[in-house]
PDB file of N, CA and C in Angstrom:
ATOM      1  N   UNK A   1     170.735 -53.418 130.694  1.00  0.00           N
ATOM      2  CA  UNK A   1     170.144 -54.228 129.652  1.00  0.00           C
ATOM      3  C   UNK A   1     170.923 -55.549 129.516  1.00  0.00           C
ATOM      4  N   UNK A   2     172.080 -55.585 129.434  1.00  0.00           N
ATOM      5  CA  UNK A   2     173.001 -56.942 129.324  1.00  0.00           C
ATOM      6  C   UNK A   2     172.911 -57.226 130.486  1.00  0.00           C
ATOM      7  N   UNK A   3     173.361 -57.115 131.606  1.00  0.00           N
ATOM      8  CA  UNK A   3     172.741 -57.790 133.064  1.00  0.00           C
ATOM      9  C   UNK A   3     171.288 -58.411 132.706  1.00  0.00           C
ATOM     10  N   UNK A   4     170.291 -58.027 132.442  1.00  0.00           N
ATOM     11  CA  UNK A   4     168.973 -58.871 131.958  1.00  0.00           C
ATOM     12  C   UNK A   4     168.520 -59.901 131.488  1.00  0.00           C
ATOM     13  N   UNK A   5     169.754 -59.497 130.099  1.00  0.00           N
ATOM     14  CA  UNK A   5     169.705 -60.014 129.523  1.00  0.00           C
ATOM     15  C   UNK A   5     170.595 -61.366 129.730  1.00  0.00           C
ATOM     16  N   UNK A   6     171.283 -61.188 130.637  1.00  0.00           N
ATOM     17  CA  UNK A   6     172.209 -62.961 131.278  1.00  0.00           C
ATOM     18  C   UNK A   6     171.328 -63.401 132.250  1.00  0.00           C
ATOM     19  N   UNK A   7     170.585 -62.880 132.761  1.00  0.00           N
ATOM     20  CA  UNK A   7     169.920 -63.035 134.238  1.00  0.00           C
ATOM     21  C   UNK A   7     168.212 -64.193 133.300  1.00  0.00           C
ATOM     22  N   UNK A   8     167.907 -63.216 132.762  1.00  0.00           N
ATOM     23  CA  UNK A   8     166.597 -64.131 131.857  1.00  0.00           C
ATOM     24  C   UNK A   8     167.585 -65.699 131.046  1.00  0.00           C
ATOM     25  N   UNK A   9     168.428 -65.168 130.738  1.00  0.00           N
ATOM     26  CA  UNK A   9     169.207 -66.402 129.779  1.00  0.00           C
ATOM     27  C   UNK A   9     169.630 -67.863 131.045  1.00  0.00           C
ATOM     28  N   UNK A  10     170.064 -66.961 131.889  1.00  0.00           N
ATOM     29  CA  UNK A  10     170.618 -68.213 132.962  1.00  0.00           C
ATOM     30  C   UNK A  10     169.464 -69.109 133.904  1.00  0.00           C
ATOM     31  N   UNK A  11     167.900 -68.185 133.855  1.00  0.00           N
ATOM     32  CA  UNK A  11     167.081 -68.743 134.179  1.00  0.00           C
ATOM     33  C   UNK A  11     166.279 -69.858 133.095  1.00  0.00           C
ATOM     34  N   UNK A  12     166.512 -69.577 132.006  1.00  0.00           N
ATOM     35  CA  UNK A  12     165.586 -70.504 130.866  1.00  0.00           C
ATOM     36  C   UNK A  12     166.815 -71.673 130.966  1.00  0.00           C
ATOM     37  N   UNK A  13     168.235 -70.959 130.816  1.00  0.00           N
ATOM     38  CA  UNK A  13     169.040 -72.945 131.161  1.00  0.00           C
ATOM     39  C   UNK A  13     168.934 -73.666 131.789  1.00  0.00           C
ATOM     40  N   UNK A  14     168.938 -73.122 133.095  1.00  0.00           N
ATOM     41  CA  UNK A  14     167.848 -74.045 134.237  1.00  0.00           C
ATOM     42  C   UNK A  14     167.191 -74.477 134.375  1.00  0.00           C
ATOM     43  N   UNK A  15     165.752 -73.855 133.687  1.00  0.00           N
ATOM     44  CA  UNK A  15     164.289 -74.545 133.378  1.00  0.00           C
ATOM     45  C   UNK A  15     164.480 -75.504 132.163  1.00  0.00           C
ATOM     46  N   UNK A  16     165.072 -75.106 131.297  1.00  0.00           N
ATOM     47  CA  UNK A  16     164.877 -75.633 130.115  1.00  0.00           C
ATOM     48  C   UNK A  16     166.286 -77.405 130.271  1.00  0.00           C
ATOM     49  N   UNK A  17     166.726 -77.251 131.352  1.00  0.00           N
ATOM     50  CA  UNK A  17     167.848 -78.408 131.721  1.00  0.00           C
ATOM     51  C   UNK A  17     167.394 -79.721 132.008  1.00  0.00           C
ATOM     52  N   UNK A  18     165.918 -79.810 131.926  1.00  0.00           N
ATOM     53  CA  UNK A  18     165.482 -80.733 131.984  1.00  0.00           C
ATOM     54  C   UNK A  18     164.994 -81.698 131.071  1.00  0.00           C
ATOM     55  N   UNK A  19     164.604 -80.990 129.729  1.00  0.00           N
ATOM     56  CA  UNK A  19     164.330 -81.233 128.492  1.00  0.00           C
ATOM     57  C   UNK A  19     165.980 -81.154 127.845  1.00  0.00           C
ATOM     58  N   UNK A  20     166.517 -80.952 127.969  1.00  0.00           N
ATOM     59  CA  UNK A  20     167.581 -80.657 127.371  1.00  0.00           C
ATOM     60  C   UNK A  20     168.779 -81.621 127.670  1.00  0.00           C
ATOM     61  N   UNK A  21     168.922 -81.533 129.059  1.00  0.00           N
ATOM     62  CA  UNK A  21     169.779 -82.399 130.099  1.00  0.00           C
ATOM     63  C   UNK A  21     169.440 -83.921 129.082  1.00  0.00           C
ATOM     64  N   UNK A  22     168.503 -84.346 129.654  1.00  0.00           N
ATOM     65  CA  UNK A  22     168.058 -85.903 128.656  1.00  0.00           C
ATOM     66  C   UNK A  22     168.459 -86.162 127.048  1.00  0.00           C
ATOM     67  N   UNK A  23     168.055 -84.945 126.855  1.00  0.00           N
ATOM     68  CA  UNK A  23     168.385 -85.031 125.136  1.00  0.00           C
ATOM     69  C   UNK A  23     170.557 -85.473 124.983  1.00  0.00           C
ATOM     70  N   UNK A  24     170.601 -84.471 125.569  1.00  0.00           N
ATOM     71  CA  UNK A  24     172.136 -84.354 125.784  1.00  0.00           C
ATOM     72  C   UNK A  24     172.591 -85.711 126.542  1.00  0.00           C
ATOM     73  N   UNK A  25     171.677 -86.603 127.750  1.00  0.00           N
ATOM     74  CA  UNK A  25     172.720 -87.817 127.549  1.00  0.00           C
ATOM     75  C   UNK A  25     172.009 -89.023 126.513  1.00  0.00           C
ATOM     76  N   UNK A  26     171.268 -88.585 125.539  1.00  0.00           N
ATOM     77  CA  UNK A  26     170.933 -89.590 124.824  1.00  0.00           C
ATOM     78  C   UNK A  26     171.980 -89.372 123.340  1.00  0.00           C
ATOM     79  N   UNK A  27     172.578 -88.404 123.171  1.00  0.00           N
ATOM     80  CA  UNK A  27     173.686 -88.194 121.842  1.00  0.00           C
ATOM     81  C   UNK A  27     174.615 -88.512 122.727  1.00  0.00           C
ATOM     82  N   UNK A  28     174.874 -88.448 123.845  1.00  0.00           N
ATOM     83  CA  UNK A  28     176.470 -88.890 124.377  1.00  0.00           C
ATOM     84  C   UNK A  28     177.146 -89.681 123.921  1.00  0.00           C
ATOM     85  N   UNK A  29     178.132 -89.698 123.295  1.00  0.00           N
ATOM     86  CA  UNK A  29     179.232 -90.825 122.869  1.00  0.00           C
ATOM     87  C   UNK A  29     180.087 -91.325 123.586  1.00  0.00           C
ATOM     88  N   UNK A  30     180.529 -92.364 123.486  1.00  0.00           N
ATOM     89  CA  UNK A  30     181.441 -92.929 123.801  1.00  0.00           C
ATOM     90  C   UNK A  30     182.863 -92.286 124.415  1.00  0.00           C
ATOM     91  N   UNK A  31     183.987 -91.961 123.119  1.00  0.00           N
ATOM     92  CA  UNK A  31     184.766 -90.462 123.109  1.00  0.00           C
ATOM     93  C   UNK A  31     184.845 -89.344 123.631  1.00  0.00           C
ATOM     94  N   UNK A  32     183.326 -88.690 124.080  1.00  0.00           N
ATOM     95  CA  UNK A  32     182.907 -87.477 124.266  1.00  0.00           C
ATOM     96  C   UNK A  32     183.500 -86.407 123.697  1.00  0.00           C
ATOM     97  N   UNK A  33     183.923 -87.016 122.280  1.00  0.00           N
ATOM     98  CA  UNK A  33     183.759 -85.726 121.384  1.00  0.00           C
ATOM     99  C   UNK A  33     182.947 -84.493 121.610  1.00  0.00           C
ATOM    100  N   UNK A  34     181.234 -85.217 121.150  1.00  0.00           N
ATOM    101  CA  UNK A  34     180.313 -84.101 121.041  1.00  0.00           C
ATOM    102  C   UNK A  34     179.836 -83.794 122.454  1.00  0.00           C
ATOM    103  N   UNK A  35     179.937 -84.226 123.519  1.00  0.00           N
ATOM    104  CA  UNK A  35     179.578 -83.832 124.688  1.00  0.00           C
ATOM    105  C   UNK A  35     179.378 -82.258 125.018  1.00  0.00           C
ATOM    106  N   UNK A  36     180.821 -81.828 124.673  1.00  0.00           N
ATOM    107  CA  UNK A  36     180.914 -80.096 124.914  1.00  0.00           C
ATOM    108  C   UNK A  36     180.402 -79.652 123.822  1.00  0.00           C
ATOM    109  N   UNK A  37     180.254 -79.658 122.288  1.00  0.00           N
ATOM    110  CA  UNK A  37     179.493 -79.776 121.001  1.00  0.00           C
ATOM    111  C   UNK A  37     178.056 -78.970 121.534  1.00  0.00           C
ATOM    112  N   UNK A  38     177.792 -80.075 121.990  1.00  0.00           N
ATOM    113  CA  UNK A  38     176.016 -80.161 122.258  1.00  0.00           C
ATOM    114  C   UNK A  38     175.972 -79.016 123.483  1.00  0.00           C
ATOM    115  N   UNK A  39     176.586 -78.884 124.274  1.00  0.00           N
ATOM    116  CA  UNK A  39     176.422 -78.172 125.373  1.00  0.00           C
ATOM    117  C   UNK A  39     176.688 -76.478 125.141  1.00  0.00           C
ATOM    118  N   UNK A  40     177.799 -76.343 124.461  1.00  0.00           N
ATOM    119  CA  UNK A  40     178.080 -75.190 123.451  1.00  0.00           C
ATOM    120  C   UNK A  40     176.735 -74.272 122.657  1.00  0.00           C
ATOM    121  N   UNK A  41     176.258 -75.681 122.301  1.00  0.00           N
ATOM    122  CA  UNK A  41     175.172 -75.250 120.874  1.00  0.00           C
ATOM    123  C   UNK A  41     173.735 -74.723 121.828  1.00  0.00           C
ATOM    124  N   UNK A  42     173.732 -75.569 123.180  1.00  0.00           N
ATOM    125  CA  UNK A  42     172.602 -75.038 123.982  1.00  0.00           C
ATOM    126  C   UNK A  42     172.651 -73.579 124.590  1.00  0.00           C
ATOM    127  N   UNK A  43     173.638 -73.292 124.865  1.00  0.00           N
ATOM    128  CA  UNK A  43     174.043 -72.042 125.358  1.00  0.00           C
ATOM    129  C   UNK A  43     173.782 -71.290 125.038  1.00  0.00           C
ATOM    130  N   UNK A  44     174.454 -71.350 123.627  1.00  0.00           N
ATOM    131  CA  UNK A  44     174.422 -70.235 122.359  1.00  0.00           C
ATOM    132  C   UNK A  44     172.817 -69.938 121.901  1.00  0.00           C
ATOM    133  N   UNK A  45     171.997 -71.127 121.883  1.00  0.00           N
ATOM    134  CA  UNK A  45     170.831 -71.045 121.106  1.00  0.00           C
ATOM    135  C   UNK A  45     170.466 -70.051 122.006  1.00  0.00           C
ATOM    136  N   UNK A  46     170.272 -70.607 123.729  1.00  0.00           N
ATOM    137  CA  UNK A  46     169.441 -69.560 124.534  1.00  0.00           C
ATOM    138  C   UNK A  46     169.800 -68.303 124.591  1.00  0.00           C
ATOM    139  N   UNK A  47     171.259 -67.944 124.699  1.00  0.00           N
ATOM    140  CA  UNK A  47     171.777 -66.361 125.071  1.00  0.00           C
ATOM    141  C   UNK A  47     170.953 -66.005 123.441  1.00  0.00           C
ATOM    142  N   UNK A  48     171.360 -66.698 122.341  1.00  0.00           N
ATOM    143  CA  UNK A  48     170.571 -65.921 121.300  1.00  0.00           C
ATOM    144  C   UNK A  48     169.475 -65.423 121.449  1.00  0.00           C
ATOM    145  N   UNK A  49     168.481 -66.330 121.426  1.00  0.00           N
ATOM    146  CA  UNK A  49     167.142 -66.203 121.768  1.00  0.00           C
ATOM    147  C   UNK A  49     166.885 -64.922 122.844  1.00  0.00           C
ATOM    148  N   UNK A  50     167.211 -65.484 123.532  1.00  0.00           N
ATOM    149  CA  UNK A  50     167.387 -64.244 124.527  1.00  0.00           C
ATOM    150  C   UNK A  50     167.234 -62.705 124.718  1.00  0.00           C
ATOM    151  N   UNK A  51     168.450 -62.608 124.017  1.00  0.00           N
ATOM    152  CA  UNK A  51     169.801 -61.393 123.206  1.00  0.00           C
ATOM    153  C   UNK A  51     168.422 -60.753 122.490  1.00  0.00           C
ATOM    154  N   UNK A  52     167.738 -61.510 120.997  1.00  0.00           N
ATOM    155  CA  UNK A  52     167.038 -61.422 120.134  1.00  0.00           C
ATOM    156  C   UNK A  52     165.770 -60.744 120.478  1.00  0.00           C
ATOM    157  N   UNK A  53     164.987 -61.244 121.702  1.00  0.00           N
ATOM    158  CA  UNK A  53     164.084 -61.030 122.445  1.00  0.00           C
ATOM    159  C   UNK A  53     164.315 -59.532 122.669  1.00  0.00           C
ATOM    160  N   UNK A  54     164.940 -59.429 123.930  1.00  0.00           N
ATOM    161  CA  UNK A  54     165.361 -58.298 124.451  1.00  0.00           C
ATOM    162  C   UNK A  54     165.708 -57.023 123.734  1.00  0.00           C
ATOM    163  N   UNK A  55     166.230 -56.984 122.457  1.00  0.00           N
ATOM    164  CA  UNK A  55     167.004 -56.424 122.164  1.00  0.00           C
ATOM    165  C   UNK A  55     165.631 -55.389 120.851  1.00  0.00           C
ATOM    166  N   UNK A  56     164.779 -55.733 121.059  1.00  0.00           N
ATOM    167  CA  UNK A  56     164.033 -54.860 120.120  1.00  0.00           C
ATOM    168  C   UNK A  56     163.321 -53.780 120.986  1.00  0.00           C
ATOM    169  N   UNK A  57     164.223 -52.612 120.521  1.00  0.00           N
ATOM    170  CA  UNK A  57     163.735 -51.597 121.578  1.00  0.00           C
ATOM    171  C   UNK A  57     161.933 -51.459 121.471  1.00  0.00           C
ATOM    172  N   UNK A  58     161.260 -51.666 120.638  1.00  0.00           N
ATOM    173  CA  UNK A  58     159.795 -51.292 120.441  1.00  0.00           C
ATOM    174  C   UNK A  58     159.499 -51.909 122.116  1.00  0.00           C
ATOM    175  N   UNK A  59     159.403 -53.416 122.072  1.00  0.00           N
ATOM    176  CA  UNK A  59     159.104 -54.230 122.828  1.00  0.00           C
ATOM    177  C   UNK A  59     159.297 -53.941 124.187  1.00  0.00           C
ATOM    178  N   UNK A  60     160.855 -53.684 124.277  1.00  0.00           N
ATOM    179  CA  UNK A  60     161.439 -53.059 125.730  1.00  0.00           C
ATOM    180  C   UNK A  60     160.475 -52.335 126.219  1.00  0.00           C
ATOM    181  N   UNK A  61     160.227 -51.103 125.537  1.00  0.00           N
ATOM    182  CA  UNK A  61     159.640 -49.717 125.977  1.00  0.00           C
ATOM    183  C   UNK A  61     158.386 -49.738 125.893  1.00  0.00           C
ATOM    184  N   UNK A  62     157.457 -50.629 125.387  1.00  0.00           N
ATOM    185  CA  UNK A  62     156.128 -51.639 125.966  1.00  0.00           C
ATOM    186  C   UNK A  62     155.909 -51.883 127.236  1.00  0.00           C
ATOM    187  N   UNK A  63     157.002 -52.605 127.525  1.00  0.00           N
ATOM    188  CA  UNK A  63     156.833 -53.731 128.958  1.00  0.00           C
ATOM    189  C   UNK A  63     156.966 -52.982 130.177  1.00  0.00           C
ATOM    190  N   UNK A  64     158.234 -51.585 129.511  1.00  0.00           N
ATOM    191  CA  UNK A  64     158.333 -50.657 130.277  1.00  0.00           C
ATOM    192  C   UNK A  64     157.006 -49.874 130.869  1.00  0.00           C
ATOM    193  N   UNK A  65     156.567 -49.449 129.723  1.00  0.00           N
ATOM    194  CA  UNK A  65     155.062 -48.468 129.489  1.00  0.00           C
ATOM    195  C   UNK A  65     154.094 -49.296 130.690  1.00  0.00           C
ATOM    196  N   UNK A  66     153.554 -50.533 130.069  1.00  0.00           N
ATOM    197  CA  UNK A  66     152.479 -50.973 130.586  1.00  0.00           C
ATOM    198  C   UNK A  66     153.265 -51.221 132.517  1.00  0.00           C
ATOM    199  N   UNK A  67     154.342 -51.139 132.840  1.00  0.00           N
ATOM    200  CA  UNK A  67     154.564 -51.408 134.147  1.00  0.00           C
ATOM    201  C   UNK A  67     154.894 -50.569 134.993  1.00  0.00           C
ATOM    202  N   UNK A  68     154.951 -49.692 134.189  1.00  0.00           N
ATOM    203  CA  UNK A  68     155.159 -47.600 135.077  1.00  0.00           C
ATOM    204  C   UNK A  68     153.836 -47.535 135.424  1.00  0.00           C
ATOM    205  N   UNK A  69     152.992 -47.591 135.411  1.00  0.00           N
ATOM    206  CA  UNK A  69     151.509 -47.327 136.206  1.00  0.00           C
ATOM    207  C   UNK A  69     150.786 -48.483 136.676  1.00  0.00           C
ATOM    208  N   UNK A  70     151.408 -49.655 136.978  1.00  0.00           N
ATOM    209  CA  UNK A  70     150.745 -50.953 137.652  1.00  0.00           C
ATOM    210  C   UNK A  70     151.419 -50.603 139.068  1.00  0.00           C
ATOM    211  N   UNK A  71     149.855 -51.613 139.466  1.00  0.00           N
ATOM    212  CA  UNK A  71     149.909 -51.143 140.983  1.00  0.00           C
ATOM    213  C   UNK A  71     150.353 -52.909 141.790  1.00  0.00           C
ATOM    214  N   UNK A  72     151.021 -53.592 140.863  1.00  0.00           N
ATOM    215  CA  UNK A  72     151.699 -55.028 141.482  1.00  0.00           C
ATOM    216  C   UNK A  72     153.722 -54.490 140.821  1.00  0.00           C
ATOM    217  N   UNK A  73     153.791 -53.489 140.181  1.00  0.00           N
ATOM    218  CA  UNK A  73     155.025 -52.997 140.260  1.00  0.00           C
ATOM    219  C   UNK A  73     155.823 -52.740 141.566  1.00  0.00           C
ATOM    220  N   UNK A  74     154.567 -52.254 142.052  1.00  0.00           N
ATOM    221  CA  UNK A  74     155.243 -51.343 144.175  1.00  0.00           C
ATOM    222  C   UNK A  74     155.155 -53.226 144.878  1.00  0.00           C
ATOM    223  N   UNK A  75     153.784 -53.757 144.838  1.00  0.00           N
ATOM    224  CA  UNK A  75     153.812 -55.112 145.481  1.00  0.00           C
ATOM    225  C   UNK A  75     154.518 -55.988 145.417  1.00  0.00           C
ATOM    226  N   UNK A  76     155.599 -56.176 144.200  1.00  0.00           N
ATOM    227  CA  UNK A  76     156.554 -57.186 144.192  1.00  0.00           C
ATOM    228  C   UNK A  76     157.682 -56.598 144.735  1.00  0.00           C
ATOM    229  N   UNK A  77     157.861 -57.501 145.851  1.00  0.00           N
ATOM    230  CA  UNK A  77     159.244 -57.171 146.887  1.00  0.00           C
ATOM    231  C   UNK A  77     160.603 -57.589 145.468  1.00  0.00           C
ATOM    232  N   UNK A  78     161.514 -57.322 146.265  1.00  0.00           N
ATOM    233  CA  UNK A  78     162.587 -57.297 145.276  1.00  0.00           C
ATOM    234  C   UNK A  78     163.547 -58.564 145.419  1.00  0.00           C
ATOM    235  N   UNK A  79     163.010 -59.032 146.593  1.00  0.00           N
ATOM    236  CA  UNK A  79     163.821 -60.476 146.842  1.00  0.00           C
ATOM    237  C   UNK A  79     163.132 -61.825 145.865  1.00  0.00           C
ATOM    238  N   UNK A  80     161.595 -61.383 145.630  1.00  0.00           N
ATOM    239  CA  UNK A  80     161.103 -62.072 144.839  1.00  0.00           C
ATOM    240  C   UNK A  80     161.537 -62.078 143.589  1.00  0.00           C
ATOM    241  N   UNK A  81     162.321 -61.571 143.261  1.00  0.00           N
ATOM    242  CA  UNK A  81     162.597 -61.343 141.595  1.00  0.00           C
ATOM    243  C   UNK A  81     163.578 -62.279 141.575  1.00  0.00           C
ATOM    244  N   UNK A  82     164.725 -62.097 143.161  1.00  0.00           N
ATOM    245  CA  UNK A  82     166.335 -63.010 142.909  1.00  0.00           C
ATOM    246  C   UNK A  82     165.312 -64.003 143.263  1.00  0.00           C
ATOM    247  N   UNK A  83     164.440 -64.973 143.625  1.00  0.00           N
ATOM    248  CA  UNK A  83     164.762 -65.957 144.122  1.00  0.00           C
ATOM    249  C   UNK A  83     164.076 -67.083 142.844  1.00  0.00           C
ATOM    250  N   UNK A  84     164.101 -66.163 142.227  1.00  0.00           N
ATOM    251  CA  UNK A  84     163.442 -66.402 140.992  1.00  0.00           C
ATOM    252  C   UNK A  84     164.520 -67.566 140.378  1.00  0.00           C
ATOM    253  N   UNK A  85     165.780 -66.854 140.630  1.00  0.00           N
ATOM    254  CA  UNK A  85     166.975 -68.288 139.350  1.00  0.00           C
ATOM    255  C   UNK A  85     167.317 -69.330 140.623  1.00  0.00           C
ATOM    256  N   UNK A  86     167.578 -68.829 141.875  1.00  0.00           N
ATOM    257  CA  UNK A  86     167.878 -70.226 142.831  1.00  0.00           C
ATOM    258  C   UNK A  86     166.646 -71.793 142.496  1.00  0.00           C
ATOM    259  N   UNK A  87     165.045 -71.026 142.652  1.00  0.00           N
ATOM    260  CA  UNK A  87     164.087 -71.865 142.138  1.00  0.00           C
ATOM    261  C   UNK A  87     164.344 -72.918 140.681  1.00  0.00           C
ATOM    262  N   UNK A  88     164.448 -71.910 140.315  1.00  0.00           N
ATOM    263  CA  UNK A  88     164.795 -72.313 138.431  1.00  0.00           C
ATOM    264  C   UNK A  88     165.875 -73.447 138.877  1.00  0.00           C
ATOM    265  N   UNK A  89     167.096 -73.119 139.691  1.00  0.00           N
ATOM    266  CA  UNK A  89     168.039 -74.373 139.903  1.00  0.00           C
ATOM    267  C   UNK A  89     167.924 -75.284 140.063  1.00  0.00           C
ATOM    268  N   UNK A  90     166.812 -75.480 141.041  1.00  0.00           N
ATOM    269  CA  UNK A  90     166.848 -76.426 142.007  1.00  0.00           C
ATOM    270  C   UNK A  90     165.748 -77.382 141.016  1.00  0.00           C
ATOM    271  N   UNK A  91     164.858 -76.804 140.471  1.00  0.00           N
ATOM    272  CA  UNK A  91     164.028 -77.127 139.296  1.00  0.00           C
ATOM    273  C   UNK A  91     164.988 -78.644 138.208  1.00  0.00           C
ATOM    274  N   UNK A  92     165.474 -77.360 137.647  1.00  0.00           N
ATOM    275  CA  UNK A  92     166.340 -77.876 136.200  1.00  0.00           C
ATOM    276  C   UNK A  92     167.334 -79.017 136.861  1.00  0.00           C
ATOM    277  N   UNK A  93     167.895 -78.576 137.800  1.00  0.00           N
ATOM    278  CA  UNK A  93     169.005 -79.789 137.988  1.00  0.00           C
ATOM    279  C   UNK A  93     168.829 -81.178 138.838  1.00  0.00           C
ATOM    280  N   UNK A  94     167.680 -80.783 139.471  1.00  0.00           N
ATOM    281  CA  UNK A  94     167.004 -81.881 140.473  1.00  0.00           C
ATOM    282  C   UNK A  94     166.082 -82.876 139.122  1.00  0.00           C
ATOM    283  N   UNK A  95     164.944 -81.600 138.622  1.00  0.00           N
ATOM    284  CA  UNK A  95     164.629 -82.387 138.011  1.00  0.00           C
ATOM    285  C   UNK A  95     165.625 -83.511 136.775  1.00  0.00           C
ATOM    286  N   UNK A  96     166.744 -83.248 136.638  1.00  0.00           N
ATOM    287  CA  UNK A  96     167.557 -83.731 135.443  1.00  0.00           C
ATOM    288  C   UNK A  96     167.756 -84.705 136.208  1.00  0.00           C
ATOM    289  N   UNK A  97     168.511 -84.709 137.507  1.00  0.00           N
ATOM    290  CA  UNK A  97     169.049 -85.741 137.832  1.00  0.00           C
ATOM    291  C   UNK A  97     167.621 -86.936 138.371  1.00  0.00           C
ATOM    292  N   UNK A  98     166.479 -86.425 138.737  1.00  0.00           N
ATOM    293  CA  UNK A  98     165.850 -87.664 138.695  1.00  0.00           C
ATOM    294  C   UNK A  98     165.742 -88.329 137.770  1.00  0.00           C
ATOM    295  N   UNK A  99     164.882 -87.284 136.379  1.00  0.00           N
ATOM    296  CA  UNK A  99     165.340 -88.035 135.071  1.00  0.00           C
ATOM    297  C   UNK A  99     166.061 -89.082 134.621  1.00  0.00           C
ATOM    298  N   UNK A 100     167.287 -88.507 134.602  1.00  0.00           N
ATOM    299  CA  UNK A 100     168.925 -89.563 134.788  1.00  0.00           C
ATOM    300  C   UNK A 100     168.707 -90.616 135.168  1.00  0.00           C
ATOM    301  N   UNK A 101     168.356 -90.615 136.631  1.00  0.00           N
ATOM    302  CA  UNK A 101     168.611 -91.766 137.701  1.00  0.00           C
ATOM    303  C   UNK A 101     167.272 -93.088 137.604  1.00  0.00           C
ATOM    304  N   UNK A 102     166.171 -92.488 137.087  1.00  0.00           N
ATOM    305  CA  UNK A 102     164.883 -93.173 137.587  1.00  0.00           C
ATOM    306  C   UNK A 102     164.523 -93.636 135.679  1.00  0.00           C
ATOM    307  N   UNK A 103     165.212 -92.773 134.498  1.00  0.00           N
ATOM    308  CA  UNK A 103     164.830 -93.389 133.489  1.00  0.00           C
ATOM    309  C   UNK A 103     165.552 -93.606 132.380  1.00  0.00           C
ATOM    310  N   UNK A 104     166.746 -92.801 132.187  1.00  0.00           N
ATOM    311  CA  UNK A 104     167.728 -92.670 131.163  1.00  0.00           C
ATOM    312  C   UNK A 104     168.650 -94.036 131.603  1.00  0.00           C
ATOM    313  N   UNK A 105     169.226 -93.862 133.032  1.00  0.00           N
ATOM    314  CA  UNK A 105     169.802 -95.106 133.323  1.00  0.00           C
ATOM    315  C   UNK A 105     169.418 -96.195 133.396  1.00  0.00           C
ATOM    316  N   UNK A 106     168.258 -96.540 134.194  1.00  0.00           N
ATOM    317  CA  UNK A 106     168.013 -97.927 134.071  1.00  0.00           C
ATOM    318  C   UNK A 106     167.218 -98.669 132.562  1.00  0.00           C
ATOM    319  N   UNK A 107     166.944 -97.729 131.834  1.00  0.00           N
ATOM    320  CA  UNK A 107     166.595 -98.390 130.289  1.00  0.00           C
ATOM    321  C   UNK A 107     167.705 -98.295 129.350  1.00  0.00           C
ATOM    322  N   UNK A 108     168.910 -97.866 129.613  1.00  0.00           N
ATOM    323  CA  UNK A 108     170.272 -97.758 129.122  1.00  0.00           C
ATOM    324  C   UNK A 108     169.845 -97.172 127.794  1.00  0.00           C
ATOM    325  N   UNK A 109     168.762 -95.930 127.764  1.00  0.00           N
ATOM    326  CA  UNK A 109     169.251 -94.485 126.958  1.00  0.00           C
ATOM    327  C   UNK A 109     170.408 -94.069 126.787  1.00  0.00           C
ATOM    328  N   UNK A 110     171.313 -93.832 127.393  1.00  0.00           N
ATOM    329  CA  UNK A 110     172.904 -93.044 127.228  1.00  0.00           C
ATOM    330  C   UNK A 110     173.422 -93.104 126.367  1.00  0.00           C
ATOM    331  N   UNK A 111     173.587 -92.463 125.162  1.00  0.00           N
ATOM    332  CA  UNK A 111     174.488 -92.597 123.807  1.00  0.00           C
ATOM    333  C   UNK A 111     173.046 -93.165 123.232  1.00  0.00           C
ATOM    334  N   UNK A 112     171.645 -93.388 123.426  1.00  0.00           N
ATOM    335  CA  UNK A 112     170.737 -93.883 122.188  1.00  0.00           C
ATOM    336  C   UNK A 112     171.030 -93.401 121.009  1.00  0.00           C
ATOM    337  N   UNK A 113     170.555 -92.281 120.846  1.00  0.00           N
ATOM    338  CA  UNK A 113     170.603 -90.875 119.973  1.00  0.00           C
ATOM    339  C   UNK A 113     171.905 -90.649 119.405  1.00  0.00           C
ATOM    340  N   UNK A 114     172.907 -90.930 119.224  1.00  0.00           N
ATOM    341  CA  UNK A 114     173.984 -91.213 119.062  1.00  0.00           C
ATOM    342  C   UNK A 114     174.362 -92.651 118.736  1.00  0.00           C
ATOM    343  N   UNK A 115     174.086 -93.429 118.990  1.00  0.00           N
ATOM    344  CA  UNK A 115     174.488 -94.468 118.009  1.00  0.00           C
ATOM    345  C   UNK A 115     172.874 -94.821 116.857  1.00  0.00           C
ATOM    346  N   UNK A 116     171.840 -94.216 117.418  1.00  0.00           N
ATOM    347  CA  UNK A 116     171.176 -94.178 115.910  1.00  0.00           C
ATOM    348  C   UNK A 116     171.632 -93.351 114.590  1.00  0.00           C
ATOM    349  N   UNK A 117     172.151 -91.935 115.140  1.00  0.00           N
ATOM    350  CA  UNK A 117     172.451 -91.014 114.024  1.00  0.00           C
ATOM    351  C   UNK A 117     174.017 -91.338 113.690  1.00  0.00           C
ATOM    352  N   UNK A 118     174.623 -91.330 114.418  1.00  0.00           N
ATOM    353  CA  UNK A 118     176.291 -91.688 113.752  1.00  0.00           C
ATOM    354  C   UNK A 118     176.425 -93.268 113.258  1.00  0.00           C
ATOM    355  N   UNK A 119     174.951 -93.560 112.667  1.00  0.00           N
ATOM    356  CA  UNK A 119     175.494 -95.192 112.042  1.00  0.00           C
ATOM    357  C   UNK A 119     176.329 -94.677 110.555  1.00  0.00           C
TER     358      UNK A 119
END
């Protein structure tokens, strides 16, 4: 269950690194005080979320139920499941860094969000 439960969590940081990634260099400061701040608080939200999800046995033993007698249970190979977070990587961090490169930088976003709110 905790193996799952890091394995689903480490795939939504990935996906979700793209929306997130941007947000995070638009509060960037100067200092980089809040740098690790913000990065901390993302973590935490998802393993929560996560954690929260998972963790209601009703639900578990649902997903369980309805997938003990499906006949795409036997059809999904098992390599398909890992290649599931490499994807998610290549996703979240490619997509961030185009982001970065093609719109945050050249309209000099970096610290926006951060010097609007810390006036």
């Amino acid at each position: 269950m905790f193996c799952s439960i890091l394995y689903v969590a480490s795939i939504l940081l990935f996906v979700f690194l793209l929306v997130f990634g941007s947000i995070a260099e638009m509060l960037r400061d100067r200092q980089g005080n809040i740098n690790g701040l913000v990065f901390v608080a993302y973590f935490a939200v998802i393993l929560l979320y996560v954690a929260i999800r998972y963790l209601k046995k009703g639900r578990v033993l649902h997903i369980l139920e309805c997938f003990q007698r499906n006949k795409y249970d036997e059809l999904m190979p098992t390599w398909l499941l890992f290649m599931i977070l490499p994807v998610s990587m290549v996703i979240g961090i490619g997509g961030f860094a185009l982001l970065s490169v093609f719109i945050i930088q050249p309209y000099g976003l970096k610290g926006f969000l951060c010097n609007i709110l810390c006036l």
